[in-house]
Protein backbone atom coordinates (compact mmCIF):
# COMPACT_ATOMS: atom_id res chain seq x y z
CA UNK A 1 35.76 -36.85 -39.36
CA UNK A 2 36.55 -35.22 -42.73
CA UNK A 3 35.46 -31.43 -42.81
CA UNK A 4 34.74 -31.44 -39.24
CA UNK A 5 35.90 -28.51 -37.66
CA UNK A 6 38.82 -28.44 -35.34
CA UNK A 7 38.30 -28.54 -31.20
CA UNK A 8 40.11 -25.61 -28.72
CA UNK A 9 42.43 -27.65 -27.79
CA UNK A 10 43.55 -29.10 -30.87
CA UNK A 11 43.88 -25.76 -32.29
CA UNK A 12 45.84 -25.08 -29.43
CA UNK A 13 48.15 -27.44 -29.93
CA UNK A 14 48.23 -27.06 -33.50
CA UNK A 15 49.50 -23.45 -32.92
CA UNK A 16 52.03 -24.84 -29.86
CA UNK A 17 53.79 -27.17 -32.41
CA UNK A 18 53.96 -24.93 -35.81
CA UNK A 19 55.33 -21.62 -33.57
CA UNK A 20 58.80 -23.13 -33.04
CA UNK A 21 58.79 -25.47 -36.00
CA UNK A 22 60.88 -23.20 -38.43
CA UNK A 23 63.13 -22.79 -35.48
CA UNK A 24 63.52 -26.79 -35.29
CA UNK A 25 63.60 -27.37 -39.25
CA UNK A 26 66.55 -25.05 -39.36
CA UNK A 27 68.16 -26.45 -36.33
CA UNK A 28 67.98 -29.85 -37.72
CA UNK A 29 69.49 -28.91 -40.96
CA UNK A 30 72.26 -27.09 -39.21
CA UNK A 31 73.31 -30.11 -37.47
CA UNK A 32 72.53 -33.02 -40.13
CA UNK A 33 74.64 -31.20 -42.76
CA UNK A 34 77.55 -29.95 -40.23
CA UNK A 35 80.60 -32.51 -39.64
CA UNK A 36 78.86 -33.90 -36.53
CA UNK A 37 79.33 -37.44 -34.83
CA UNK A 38 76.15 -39.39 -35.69
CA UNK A 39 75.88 -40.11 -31.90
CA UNK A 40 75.75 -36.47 -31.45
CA UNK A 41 73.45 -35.75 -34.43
CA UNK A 42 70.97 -38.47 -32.91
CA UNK A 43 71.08 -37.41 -29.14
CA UNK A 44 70.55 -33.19 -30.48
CA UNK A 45 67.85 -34.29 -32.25
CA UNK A 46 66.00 -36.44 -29.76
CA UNK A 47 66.85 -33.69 -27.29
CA UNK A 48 65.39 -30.93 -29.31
CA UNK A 49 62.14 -33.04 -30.70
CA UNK A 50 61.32 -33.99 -27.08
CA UNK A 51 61.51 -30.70 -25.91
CA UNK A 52 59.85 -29.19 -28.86
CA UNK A 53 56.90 -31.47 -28.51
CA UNK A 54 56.82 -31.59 -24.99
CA UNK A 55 56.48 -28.09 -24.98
CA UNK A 56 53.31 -27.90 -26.63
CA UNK A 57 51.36 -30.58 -24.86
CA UNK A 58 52.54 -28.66 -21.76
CA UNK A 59 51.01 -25.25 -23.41
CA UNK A 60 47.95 -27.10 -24.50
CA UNK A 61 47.39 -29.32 -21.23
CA UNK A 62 47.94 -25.25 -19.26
CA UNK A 63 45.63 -23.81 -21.27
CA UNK A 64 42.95 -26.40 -21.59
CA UNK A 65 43.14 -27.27 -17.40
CA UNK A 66 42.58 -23.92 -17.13
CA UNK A 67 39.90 -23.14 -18.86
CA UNK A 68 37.87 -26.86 -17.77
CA UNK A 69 38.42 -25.64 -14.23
CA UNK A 70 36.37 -22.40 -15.41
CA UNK A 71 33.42 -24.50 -17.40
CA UNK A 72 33.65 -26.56 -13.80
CA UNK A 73 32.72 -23.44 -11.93
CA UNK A 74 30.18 -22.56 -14.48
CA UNK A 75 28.70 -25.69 -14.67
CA UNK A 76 28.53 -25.65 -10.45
CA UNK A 77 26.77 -22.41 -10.67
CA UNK A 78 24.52 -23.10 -13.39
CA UNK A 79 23.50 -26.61 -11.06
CA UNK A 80 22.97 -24.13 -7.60
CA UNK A 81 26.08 -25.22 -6.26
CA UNK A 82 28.01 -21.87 -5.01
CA UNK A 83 30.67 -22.63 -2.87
CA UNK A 84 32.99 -23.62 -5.12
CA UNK A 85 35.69 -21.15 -5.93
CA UNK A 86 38.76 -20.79 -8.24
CA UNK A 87 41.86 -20.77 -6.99
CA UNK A 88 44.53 -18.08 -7.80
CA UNK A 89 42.00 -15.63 -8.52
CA UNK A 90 44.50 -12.76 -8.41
CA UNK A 91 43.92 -9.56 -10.77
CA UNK A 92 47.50 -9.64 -12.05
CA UNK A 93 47.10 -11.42 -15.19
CA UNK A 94 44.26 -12.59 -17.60
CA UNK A 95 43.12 -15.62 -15.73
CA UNK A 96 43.47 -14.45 -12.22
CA UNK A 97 41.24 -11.68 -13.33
CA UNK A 98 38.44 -14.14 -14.80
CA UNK A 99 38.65 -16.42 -12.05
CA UNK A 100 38.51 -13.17 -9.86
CA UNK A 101 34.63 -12.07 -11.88
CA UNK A 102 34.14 -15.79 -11.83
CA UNK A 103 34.15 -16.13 -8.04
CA UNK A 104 32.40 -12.74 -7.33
CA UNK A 105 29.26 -13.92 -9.61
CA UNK A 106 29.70 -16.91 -7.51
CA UNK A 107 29.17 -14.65 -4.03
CA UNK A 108 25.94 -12.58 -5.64
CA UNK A 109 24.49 -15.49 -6.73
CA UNK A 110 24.97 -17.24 -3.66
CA UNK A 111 23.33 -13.92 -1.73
CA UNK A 112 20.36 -13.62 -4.25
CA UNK A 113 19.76 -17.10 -3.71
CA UNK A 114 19.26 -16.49 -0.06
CA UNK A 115 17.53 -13.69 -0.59
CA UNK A 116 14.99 -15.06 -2.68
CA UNK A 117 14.74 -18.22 -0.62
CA UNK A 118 14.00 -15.54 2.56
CA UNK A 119 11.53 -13.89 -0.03
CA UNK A 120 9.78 -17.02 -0.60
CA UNK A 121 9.47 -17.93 2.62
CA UNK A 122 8.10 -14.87 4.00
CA UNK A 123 5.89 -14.91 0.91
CA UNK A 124 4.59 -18.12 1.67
CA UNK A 125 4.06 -17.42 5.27
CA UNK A 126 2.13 -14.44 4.28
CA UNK A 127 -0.21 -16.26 2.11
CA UNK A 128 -0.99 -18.49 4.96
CA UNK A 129 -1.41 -16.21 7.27
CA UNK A 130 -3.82 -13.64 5.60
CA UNK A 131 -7.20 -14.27 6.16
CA UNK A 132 -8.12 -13.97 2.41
CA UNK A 133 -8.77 -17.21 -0.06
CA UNK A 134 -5.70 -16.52 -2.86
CA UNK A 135 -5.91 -19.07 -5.98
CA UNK A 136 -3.51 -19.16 -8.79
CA UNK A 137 -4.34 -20.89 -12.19
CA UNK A 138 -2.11 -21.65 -15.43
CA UNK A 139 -3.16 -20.65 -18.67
CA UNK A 140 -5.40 -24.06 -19.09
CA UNK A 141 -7.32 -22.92 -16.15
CA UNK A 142 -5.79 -25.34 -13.50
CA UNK A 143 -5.35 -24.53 -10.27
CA UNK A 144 -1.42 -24.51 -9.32
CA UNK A 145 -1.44 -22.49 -5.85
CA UNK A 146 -3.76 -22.15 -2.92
CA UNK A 147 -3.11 -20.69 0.64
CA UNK A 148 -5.21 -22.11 3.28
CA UNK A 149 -7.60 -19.27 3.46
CA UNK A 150 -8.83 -20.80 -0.13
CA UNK A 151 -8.40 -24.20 1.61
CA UNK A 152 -10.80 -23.26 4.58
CA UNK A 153 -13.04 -21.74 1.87
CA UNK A 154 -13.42 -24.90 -0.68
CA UNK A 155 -13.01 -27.25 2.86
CA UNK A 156 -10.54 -29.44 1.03
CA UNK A 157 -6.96 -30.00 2.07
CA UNK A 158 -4.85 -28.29 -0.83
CA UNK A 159 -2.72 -31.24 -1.81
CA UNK A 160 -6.25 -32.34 -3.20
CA UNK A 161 -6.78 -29.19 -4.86
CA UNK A 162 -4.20 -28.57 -6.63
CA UNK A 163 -4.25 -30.01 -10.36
CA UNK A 164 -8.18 -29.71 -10.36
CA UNK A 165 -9.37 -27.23 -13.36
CA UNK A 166 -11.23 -24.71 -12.43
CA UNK A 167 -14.22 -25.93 -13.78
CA UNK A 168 -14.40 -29.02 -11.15
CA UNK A 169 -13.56 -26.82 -8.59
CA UNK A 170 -17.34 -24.31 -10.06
CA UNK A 171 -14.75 -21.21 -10.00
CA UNK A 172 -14.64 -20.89 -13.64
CA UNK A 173 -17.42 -18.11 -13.87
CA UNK A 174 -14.79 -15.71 -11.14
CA UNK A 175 -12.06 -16.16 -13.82
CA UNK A 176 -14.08 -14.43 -16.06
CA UNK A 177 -16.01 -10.71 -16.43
CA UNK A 178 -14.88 -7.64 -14.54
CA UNK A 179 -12.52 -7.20 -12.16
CA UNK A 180 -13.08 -5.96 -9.29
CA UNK A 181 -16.21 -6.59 -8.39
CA UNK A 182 -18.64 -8.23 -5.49
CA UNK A 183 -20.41 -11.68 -5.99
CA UNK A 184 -22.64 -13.75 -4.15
CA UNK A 185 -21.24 -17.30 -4.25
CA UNK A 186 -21.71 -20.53 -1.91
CA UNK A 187 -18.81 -22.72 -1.12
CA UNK A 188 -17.98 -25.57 1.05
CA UNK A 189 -16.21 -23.61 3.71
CA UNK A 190 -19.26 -20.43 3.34
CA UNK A 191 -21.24 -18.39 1.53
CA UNK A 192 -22.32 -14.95 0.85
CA UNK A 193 -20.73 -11.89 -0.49
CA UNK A 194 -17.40 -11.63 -1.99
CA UNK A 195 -15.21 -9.22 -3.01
CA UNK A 196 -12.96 -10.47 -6.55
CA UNK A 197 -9.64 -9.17 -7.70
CA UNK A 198 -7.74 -10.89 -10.07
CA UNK A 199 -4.36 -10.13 -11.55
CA UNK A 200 -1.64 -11.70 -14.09
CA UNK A 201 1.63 -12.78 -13.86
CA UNK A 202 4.28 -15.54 -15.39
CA UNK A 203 5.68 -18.20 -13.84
CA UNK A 204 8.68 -20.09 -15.80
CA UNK A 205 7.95 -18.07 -18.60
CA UNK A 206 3.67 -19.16 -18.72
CA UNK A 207 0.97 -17.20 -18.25
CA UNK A 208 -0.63 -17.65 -14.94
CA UNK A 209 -3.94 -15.45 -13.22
CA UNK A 210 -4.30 -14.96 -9.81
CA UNK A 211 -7.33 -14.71 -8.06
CA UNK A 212 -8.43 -13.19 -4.73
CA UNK A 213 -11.69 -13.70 -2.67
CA UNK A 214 -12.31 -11.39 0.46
CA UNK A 215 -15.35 -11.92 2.99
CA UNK A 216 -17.11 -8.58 2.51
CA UNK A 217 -19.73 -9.73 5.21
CA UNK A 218 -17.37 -10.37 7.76
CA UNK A 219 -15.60 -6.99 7.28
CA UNK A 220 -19.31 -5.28 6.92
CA UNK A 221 -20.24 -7.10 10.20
CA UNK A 222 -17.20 -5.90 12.16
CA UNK A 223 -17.45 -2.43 10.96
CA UNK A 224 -21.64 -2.92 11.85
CA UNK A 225 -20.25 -3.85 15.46
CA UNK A 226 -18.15 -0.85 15.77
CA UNK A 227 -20.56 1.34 14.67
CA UNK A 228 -22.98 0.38 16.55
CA UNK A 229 -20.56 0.86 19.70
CA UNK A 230 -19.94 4.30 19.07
CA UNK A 231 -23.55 5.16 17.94
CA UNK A 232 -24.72 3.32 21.78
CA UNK A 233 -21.83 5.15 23.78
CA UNK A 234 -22.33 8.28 22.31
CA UNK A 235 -26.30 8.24 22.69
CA UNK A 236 -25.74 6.97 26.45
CA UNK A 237 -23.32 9.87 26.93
CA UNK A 238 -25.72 12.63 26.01
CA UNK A 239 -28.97 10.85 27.15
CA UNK A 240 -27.64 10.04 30.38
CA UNK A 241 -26.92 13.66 30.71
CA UNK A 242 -30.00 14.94 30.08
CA UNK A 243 -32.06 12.44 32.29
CA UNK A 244 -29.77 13.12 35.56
CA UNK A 245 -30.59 16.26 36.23
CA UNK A 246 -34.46 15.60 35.05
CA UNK A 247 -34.31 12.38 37.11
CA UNK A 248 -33.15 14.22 40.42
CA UNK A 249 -35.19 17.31 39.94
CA UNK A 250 -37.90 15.14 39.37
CA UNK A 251 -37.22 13.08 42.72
CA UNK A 252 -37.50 16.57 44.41
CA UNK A 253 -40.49 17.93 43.29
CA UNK A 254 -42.00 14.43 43.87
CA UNK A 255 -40.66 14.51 47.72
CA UNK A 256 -42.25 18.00 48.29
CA UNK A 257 -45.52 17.44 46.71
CA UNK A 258 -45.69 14.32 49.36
CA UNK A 259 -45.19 16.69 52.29
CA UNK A 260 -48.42 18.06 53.87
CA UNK A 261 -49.11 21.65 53.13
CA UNK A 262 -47.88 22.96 56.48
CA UNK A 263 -44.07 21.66 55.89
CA UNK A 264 -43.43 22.49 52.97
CA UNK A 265 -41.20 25.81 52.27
CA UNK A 266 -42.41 28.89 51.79
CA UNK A 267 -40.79 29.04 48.03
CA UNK A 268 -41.40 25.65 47.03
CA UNK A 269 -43.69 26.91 44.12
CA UNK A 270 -40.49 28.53 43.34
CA UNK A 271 -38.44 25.88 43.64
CA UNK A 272 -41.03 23.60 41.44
CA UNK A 273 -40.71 26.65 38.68
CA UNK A 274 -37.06 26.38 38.64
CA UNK A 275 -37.06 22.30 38.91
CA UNK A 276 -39.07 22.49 35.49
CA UNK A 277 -37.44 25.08 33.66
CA UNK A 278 -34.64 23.12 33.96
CA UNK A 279 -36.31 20.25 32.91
CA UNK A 280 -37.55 21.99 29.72
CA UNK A 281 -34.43 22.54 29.25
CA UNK A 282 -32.86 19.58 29.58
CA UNK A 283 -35.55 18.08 27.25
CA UNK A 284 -35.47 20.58 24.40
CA UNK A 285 -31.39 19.58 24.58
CA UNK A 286 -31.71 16.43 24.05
CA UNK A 287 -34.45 16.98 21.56
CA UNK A 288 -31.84 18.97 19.66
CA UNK A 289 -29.34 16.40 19.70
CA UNK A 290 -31.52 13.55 18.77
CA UNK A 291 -32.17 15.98 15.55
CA UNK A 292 -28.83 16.39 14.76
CA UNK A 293 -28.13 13.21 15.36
CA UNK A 294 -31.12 12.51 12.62
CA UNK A 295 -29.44 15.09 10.18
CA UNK A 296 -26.29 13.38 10.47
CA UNK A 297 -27.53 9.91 9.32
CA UNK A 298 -30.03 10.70 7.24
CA UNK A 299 -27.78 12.81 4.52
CA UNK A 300 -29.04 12.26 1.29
CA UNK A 301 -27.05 11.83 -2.02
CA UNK A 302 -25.88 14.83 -3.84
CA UNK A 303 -27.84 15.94 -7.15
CA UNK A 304 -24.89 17.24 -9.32
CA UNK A 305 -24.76 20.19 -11.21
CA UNK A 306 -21.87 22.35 -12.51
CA UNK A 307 -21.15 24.67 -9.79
CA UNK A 308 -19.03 27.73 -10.62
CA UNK A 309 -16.16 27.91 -7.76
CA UNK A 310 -15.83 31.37 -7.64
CA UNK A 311 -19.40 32.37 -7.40
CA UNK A 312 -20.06 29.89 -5.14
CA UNK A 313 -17.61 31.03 -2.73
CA UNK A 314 -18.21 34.50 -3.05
CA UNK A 315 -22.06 33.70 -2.25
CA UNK A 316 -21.38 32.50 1.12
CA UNK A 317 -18.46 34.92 2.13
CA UNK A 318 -21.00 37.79 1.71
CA UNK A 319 -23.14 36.20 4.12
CA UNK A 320 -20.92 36.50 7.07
CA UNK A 321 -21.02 39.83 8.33
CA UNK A 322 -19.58 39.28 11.83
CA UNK A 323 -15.55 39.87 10.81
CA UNK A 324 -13.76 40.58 8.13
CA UNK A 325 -13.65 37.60 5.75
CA UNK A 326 -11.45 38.13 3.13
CA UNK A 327 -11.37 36.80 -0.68
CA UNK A 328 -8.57 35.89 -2.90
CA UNK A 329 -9.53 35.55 -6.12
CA UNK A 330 -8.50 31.99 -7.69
CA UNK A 331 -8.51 30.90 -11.46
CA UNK A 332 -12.03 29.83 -13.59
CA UNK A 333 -12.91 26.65 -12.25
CA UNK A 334 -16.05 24.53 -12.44
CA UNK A 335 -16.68 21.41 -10.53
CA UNK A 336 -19.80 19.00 -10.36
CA UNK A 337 -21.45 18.87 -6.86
CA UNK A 338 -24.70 19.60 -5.29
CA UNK A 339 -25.30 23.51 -4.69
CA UNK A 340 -27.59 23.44 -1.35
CA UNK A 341 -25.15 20.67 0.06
CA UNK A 342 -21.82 22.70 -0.88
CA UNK A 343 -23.41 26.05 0.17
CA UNK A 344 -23.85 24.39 3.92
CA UNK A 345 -20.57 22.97 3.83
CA UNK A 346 -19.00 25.91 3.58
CA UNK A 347 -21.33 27.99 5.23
CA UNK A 348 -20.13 25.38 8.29
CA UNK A 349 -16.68 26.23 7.63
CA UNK A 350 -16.46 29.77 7.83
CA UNK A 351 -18.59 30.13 10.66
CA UNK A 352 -16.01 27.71 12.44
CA UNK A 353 -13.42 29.96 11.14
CA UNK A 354 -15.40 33.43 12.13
CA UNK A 355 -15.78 31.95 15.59
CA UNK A 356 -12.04 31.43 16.00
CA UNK A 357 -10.82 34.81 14.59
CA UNK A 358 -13.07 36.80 17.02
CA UNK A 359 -11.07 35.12 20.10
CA UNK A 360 -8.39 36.89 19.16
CA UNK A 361 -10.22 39.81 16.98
CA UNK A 362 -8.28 38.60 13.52
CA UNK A 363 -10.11 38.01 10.12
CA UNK A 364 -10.54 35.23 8.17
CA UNK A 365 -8.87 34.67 4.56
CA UNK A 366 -10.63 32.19 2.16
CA UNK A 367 -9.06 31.63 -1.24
CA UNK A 368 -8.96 28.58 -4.29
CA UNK A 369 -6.43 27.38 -6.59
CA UNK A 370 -5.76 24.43 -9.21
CA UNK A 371 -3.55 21.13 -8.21
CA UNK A 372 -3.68 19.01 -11.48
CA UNK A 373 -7.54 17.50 -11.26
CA UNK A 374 -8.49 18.92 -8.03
CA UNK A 375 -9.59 22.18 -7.02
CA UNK A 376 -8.21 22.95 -3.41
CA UNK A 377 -10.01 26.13 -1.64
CA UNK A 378 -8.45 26.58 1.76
CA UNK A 379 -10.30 28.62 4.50
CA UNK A 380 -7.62 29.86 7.10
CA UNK A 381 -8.61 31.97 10.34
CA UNK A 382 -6.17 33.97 12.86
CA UNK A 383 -7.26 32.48 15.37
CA UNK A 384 -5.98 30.02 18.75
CA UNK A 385 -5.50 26.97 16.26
CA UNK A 386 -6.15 23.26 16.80
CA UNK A 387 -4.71 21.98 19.89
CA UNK A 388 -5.86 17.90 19.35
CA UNK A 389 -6.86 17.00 15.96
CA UNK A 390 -7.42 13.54 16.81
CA UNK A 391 -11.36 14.37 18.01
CA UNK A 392 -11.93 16.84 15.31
CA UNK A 393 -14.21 14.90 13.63
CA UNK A 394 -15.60 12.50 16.10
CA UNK A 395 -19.58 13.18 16.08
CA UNK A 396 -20.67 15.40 18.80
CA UNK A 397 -17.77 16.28 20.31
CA UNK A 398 -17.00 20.11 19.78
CA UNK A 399 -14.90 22.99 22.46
CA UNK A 400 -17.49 25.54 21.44
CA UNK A 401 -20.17 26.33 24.37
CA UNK A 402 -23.49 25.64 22.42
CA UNK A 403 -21.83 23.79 19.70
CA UNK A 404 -23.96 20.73 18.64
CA UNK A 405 -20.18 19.24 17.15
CA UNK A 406 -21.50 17.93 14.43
CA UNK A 407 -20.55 21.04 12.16
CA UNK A 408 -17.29 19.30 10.74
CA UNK A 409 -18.65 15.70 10.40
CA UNK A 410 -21.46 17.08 7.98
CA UNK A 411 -18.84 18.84 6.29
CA UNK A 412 -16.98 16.32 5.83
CA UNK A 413 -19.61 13.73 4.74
CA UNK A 414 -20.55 15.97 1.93
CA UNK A 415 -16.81 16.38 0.94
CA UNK A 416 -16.20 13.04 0.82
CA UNK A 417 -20.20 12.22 -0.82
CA UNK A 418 -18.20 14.47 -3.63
CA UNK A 419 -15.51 12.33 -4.05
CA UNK A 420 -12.94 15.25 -1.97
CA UNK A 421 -11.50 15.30 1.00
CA UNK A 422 -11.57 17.93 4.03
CA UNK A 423 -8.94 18.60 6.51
CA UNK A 424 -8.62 20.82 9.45
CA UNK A 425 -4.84 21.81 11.00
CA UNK A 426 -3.11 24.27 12.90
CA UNK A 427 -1.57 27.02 10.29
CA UNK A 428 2.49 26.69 9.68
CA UNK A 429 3.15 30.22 9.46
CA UNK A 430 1.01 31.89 11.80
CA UNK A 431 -1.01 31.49 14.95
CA UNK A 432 -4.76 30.17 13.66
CA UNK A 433 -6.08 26.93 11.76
CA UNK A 434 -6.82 26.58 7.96
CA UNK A 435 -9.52 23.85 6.69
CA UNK A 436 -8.34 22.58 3.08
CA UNK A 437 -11.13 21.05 0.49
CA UNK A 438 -10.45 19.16 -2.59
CA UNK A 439 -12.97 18.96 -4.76
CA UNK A 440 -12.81 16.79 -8.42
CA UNK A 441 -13.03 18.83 -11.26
């Protein structure tokens, strides 16, 4: 066609059959105008015309085979198929070396393919495994992915599901408003309370939402069940060791007031004295407990206020007067918190850390500093340190004789009702245990 631009390969053999042309023209004049035999003239020329053209279909049929064999390999990888590979793919000329990058993208192709298949597959046995509803909708709102969590939830087999917009499927109102957040929604599969995440992401290049569903009741009810475990064993623990002794003292005092006057001991008043002095005893303990146990539970909310950190802490550190308690002085700070629930927080703190030190007659150190958002104020003691950390703040349990144990799970409550934290370890340096509290500023 006229003005239609050359192809490779006639270009190529374009180029093969005007290099040696001047060579041939001159040749050919050379031996037409010498004083040669015709029959000589005739066979040269055929000779050298054959050869000449000959020559460049050979350069252009190279050239072009080799690079078709390339466009083959391409076109193989570009379809999925990767176990083709060029031959002579040695790095001692031009096309060994692009045969040679040729058949490498061939081999990490080939392993990203496998590793994305794996991916995919371990994806997809995650989604069906999880016991969370997971939907996935195009940008038209239709739903393109369900595991069978969300089957089990809508109680329809997902080959059904998918295609249906989420407006047959009454989930359009979840796709919209904030995210996350709790709903109460009825479904085929159940209904009740439901936490909602959603998220975005692109699939071949279209916008796509996700959108998750979690049973909060379920995971309310199982924590419920758990609590309610600990709260009966650790009730039954204490109660059941207040009402032995009061139960078998009891028994005895019952058996000798049976007896008749004459054989009964000479110190049984005595005995009866004893029997219910440890019975008041036991009673007013387990009074105690059942109001700590009250405290515990019934913390209220914090009022917040701006509480100065340094006057704060030097408030309670002049209230202990039993050791040495020592101040560091930190920078300015101010954080938000309820005064009257931080005062007994701390108050619990250093008296667990005063009560340590004097086992071993050292002092306690108490000082603050900044990290970024958080103020961290760090009580440390010199005393045995924590041999199991693991109980520390399990309710009731304490290694103090008298010790209600429920010191460090107030504290903690009120850290964490201030959005902090509070942790208790053994000291790296030193012998003795240091309680760190973040607090938001």
């Amino acid at each position: 066609m006229i003005g239609q631009r050359p192809t490779h390969e006639g270009r190529v053999l374009l180029l093969a059959l005007l290099t040696p042309l001047p060579a041939v023209a001159v040749a050919m004049a050379l031996l037409w105008t010498g004083e040669h035999a015709s029959r000589v003239q005739w066979t040269l020329t055929v000779l050298a015309v054959g050869t000449w053209l000959g020559g460049a279909f050979a350069l252009k049929d190279r050239v072009v085979r080799a690079l078709q064999n390339i466009a083959n390999l391409l076109g193989a990888l570009r379809e999925g198929d990767f176990s083709l590979r060029g031959r002579q793919a040695e790095p001692r000329d031009a096309l060994g070396e692009t045969l040679v990058e040729v058949n490498s993208l061939a081999e990490t192709l080939a392993h990203q393919r496998t590793d994305a298949l794996e991916a995919s597959a371990l994806l997809g046995k995650v989604m069906a495994e999880i016991d969370v509803a997971v939907f996935a909708f195009d940008g038209q709102r239709v739903l393109r992915l369900v595991n069978r969590a969300g089957e089990r939830l809508l109680g329809t087999p997902g080959a059904r599901l998918v295609g249906s917009s989420a407006a047959a499927l009454a989930m359009e109102g979840l796709l919209d408003g904030q995210a996350p957040r709790t709903v109460e929604a009825a479904f085929a599969g159940g209904q009740g309370s439901w936490e909602l995440r959603r998220g975005a992401f692109r699939l071949g290049g279209l916008p796509h939402e996700l959108l998750v569903l979690t049973d909060v009741q379920r995971a309310l009810r199982e924590e419920e069940r758990q609590a309610w475990q600990r709260l009966v064993r650790v009730l039954g623990h204490e109660i059941n060791n207040s009402l032995a002794p009061i139960r078998s003292i009891a028994g005895g005092i019952q058996q000798t007031l049976q007896r008749p006057d004459g054989e009964r001991p000479t110190d049984w008043k005595e005995d009866m004295a004893r029997g219910l002095a440890v019975i008041e005893r036991r009673s007013e303990a387990l009074g105690r407990f059942m109001t700590s146990y009250a405290r515990l539970a019934k913390l209220p909310p914090p009022r917040l206020a701006p509480v100065e950190v340094g006057g704060w802490l030097r408030r309670v550190v002049e209230l202990e007067k039993r050791c040495p308690v020592v101040l560091r002085e930190g920078p300015p700070l101010v954080v938000s918190g309820d005064g009257d629930q931080l005062d007994q927080m701390l108050i619990n703190l250093v008296q667990n850390a005063v009560d340590a030190s004097l086992e071993t007659g050292g002092q306690v150190e108490v000082s603050w500093r900044r990290l970024a958002r958080h103020v961290e104020i760090v009580i440390a003691d010199e005393g045995p340190g924590v041999a199991n950390t693991h109980n520390l703040f399990v309710p009731f349990f304490t290694t103090k004789p008298g010790g209600s144990g429920i010191g460090l799970v107030l504290s903690r409550q009120i850290a964490e009702a201030h959005r902090g934290t509070l942790t208790l370890q053994s000291r790296p340096d030193r012998p003795g245990a240091e309680a760190r509290l973040r607090l938001p500023l």
